[in-house]
C-alpha atoms as a PDB file:
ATOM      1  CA  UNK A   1       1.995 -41.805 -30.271  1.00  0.00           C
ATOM      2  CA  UNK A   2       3.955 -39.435 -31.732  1.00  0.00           C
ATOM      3  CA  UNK A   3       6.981 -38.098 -29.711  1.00  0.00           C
ATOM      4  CA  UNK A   4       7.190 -34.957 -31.836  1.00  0.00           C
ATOM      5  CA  UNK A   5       4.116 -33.893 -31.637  1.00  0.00           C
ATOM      6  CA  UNK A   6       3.975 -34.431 -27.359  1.00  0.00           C
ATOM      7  CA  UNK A   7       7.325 -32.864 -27.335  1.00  0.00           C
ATOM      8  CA  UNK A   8       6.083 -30.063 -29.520  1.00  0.00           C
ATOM      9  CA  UNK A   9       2.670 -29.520 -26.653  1.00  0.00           C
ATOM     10  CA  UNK A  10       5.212 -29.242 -24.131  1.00  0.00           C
ATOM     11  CA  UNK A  11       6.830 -26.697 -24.851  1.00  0.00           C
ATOM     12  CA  UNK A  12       3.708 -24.935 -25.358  1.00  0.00           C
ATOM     13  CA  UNK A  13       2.667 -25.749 -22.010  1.00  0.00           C
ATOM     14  CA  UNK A  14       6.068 -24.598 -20.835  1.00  0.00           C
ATOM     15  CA  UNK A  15       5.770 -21.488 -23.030  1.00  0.00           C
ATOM     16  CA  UNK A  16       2.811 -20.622 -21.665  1.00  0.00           C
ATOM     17  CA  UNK A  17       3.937 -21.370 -17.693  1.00  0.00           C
ATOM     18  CA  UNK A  18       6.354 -19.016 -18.112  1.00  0.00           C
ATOM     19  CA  UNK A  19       4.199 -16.524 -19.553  1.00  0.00           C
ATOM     20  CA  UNK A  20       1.728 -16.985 -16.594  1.00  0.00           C
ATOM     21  CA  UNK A  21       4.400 -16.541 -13.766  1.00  0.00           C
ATOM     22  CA  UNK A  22       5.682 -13.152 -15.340  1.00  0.00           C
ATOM     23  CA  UNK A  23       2.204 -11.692 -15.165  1.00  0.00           C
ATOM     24  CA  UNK A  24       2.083 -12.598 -12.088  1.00  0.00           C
ATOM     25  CA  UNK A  25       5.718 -11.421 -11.037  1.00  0.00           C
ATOM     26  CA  UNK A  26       4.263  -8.097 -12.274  1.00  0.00           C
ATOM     27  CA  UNK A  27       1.636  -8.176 -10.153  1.00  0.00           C
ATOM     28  CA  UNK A  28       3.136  -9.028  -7.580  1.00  0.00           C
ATOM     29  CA  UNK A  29       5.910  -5.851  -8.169  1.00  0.00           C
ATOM     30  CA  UNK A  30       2.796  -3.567  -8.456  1.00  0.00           C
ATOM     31  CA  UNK A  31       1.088  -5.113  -5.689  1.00  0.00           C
ATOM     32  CA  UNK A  32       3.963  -4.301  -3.160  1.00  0.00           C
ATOM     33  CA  UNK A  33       4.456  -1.428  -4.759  1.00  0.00           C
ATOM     34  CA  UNK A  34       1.034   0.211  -3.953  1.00  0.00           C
ATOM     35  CA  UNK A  35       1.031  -1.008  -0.838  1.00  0.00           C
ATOM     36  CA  UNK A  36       4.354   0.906  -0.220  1.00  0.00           C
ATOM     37  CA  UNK A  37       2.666   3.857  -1.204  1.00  0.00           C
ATOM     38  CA  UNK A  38      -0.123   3.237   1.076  1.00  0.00           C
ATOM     39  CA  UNK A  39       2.251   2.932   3.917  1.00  0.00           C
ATOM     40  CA  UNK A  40       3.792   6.081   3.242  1.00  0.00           C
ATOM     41  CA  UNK A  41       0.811   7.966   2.872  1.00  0.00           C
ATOM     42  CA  UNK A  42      -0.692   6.742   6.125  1.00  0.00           C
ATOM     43  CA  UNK A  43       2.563   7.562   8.140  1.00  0.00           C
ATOM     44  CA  UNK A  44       1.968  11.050   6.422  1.00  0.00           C
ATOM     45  CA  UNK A  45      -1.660  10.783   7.790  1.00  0.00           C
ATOM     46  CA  UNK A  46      -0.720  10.014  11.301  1.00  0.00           C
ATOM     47  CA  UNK A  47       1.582  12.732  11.244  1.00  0.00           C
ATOM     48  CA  UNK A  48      -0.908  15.298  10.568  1.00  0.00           C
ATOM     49  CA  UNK A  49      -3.256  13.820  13.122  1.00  0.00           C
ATOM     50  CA  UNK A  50      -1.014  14.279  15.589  1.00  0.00           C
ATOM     51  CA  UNK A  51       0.030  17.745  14.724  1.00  0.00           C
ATOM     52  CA  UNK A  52      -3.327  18.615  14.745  1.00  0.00           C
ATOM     53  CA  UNK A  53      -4.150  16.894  18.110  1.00  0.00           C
ATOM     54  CA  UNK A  54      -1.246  18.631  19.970  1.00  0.00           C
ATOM     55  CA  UNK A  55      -2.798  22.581  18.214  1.00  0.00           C
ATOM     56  CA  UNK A  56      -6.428  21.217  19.164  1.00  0.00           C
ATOM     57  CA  UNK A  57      -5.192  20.218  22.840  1.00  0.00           C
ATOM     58  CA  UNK A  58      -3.385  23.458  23.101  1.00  0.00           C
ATOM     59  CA  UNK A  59      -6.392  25.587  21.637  1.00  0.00           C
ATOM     60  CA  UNK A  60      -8.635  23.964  24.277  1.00  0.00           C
ATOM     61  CA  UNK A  61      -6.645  24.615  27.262  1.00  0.00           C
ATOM     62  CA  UNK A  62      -6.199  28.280  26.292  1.00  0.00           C
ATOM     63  CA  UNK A  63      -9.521  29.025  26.173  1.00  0.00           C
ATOM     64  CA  UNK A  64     -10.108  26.646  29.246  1.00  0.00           C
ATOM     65  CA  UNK A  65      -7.685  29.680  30.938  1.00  0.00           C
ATOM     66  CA  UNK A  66      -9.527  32.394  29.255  1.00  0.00           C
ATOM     67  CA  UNK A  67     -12.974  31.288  30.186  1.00  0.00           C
ATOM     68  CA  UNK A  68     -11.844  30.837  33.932  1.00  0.00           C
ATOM     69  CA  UNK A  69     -10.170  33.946  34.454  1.00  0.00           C
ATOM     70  CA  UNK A  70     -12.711  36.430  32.708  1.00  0.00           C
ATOM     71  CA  UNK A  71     -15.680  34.747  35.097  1.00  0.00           C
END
């Protein structure tokens, strides 16, 4: 057995290890990262939903009124 030569794949192996766990570090970073944005943009969503619940609501009892009082 040569030790040089083992010692020598190890560090390959160690090389590449650490290679592996910074892609998926990066991933990882992205990965949150989109999902942040995703977050955000769904808050924004809700928001609008509701905005355009309360003008809906509002529109339909108006012309609930109108409707009753021109019969």
């Amino acid at each position: 057995m040569n030790f040089e030569q083992e010692i020598r794949r190890l560090q390959d192996t160690a090389v590449v290890m650490a290679e592996i766990q910074r892609r998926q570090a990066e991933v990882q970073k992205l990965q949150a990262e989109g999902m942040q944005l995703h977050e955000q943009r769904m808050e924004h969503i809700d928001m609008r939903l509701a905005e355009i619940t309360d003008k809906l609501d509002g529109l339909i009892g108006f012309m609930g009124g109108y409707f009753k009082r021109t019969q």
